[in-house]
C-alpha atoms as a PDB file:
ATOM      1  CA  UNK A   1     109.128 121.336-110.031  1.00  0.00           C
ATOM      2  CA  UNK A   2     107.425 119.451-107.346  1.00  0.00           C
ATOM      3  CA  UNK A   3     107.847 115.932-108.885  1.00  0.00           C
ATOM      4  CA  UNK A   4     104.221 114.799-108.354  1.00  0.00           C
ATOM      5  CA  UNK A   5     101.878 113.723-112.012  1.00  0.00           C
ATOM      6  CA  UNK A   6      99.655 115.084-113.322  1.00  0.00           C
ATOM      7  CA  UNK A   7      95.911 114.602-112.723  1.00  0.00           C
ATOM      8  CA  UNK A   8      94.361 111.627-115.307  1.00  0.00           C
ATOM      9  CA  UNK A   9      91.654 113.014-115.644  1.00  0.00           C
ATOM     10  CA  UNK A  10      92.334 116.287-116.137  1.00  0.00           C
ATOM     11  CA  UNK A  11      95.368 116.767-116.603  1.00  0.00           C
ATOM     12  CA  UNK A  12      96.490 120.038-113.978  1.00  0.00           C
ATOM     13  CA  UNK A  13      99.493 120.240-112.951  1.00  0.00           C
ATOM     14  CA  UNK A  14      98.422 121.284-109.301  1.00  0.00           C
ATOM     15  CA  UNK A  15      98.228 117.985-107.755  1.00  0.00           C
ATOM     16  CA  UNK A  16      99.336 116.903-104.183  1.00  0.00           C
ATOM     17  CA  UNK A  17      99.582 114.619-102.090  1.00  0.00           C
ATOM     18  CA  UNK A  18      97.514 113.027 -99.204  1.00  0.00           C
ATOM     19  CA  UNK A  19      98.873 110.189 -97.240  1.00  0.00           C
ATOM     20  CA  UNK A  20      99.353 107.647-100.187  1.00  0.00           C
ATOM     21  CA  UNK A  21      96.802 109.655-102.624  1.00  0.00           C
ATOM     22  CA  UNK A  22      97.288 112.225-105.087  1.00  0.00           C
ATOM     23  CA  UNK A  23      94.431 114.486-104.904  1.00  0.00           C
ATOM     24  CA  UNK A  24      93.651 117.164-108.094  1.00  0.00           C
ATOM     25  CA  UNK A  25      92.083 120.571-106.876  1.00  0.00           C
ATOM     26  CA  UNK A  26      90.781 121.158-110.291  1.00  0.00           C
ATOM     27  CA  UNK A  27      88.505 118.264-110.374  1.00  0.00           C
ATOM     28  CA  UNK A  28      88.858 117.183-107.427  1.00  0.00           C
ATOM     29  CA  UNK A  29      89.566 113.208-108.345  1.00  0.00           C
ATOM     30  CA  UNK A  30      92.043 111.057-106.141  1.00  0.00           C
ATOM     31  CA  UNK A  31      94.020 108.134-107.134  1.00  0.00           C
ATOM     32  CA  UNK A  32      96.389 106.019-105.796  1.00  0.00           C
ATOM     33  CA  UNK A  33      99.969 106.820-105.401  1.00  0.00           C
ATOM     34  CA  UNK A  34     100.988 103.166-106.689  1.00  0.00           C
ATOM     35  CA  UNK A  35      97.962 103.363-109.372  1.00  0.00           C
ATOM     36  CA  UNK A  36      98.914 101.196-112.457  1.00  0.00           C
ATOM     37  CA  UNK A  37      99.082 103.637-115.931  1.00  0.00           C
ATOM     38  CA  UNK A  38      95.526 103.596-117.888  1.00  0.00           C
ATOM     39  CA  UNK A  39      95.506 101.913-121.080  1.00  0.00           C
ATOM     40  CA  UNK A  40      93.957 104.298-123.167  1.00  0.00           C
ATOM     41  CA  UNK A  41      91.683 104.177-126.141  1.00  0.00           C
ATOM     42  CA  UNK A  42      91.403 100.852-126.398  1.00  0.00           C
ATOM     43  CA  UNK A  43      89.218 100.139-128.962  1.00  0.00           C
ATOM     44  CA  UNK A  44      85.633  98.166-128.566  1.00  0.00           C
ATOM     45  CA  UNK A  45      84.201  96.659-131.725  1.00  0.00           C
ATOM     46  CA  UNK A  46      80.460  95.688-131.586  1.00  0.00           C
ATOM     47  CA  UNK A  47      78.335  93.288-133.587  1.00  0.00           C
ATOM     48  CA  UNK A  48      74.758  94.319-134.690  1.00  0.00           C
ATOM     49  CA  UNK A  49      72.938  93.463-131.639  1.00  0.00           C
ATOM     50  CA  UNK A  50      75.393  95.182-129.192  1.00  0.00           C
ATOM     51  CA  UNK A  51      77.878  92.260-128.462  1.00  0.00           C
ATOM     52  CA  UNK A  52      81.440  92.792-127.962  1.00  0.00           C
ATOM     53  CA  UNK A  53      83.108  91.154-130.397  1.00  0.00           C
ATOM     54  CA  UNK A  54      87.243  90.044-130.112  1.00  0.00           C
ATOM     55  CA  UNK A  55      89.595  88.132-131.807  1.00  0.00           C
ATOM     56  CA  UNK A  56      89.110  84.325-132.839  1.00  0.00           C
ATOM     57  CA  UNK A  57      85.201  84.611-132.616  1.00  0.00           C
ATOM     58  CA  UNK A  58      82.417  83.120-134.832  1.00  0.00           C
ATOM     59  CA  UNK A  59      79.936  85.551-136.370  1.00  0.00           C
ATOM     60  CA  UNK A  60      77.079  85.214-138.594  1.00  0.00           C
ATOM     61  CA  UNK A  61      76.320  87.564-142.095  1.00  0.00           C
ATOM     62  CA  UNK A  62      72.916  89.042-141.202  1.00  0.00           C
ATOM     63  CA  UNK A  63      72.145  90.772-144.999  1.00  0.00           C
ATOM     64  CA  UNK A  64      73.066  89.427-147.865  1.00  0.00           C
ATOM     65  CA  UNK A  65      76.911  91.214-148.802  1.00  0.00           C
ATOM     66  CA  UNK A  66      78.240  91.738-152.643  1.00  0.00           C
ATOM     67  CA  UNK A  67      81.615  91.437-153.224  1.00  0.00           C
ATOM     68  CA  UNK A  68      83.408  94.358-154.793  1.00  0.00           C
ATOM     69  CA  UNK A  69      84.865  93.724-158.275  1.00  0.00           C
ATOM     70  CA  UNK A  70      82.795  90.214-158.452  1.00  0.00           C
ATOM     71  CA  UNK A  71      79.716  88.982-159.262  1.00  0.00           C
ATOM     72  CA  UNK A  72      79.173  86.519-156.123  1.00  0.00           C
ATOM     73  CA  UNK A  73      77.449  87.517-152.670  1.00  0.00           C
ATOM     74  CA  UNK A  74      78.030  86.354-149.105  1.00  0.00           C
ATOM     75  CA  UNK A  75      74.864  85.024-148.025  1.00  0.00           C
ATOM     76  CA  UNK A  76      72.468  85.693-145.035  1.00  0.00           C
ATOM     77  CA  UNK A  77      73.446  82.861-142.676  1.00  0.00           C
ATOM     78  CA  UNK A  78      77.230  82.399-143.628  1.00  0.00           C
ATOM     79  CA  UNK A  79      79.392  81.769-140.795  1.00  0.00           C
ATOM     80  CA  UNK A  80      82.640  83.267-140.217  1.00  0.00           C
ATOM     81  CA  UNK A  81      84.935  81.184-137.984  1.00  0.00           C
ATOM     82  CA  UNK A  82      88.339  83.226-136.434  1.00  0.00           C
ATOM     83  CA  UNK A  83      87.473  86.525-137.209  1.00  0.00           C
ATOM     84  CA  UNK A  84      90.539  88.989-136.570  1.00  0.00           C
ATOM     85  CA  UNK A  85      89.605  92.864-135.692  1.00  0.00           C
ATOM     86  CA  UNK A  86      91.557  95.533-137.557  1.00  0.00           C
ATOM     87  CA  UNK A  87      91.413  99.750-137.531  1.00  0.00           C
ATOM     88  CA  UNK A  88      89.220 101.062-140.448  1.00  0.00           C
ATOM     89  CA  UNK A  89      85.960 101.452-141.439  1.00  0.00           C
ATOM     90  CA  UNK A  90      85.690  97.563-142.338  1.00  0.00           C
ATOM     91  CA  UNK A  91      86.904  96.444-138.997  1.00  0.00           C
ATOM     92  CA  UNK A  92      86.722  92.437-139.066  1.00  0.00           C
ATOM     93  CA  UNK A  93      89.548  90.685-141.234  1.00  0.00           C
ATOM     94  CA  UNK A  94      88.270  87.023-142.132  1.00  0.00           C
ATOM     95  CA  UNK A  95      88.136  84.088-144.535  1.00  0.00           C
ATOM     96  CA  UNK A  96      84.927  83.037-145.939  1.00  0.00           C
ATOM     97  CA  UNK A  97      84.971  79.663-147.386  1.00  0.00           C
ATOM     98  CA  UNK A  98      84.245  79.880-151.065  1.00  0.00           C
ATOM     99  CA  UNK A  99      85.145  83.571-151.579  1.00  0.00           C
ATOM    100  CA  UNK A 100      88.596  83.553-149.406  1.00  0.00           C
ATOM    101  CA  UNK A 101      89.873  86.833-147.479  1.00  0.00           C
ATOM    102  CA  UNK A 102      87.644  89.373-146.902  1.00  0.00           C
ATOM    103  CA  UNK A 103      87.090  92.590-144.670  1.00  0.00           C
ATOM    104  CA  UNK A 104      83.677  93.040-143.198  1.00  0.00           C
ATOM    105  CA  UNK A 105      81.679  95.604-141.260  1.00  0.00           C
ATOM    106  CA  UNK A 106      80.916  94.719-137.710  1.00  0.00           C
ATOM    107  CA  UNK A 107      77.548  96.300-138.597  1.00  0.00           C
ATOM    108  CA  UNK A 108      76.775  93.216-140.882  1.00  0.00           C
ATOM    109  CA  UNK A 109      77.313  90.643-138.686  1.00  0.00           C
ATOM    110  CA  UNK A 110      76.106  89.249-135.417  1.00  0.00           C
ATOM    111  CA  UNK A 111      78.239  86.905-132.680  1.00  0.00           C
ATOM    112  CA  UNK A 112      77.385  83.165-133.465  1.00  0.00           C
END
């Protein structure tokens, strides 16, 4: 083997080199020899109205939320202080004051 990567964007294993680039033939992208590693899949989480949301924000409930296997209902309005983002479908972990901890759809709520 030649020792050179792989292409990142394509992944072909006909790469070579050009001064201090790498250069792919299949799809003809160039990086830099000294390029730092991708992070990959990382995650975005979005509120209602298309903010980016991230851990230790404020949001707001914007529809009125029932809580499963109770009878009480997070209000339109509430605020949620130090929100925490999780995998799943219900993708903010928080506290609400008066119910306790709760998981919540970013879909429900917008940044305060």
């Amino acid at each position: 083997m030649s020792g050179l990567p792989e292409c990142p964007q394509c992944g072909s294993k006909y790469t070579y080199k050009v001064t201090d680039m790498y250069v792919c033939p299949d799809c003809s992208y160039e990086w830099a020899k000294d390029a730092p590693a991708e992070e990959e899949d990382t995650r975005v989480v979005r509120d209602s109205n298309g903010n980016v949301l991230q851990d230790g924000d404020t949001v707001t409930v914007i529809k009125d939320l029932k809580v499963k296997g109770s009878s009480s209902v997070v209000k339109v309005g509430t605020k949620v202080r130090n929100i925490r983002l999780v995998e799943g479908d219900h993708d903010i972990d928080c506290k609400i004051d008066g119910i306790g901890a709760m998981q919540l759809k970013s879909a429900f709520v917008r940044k305060a």
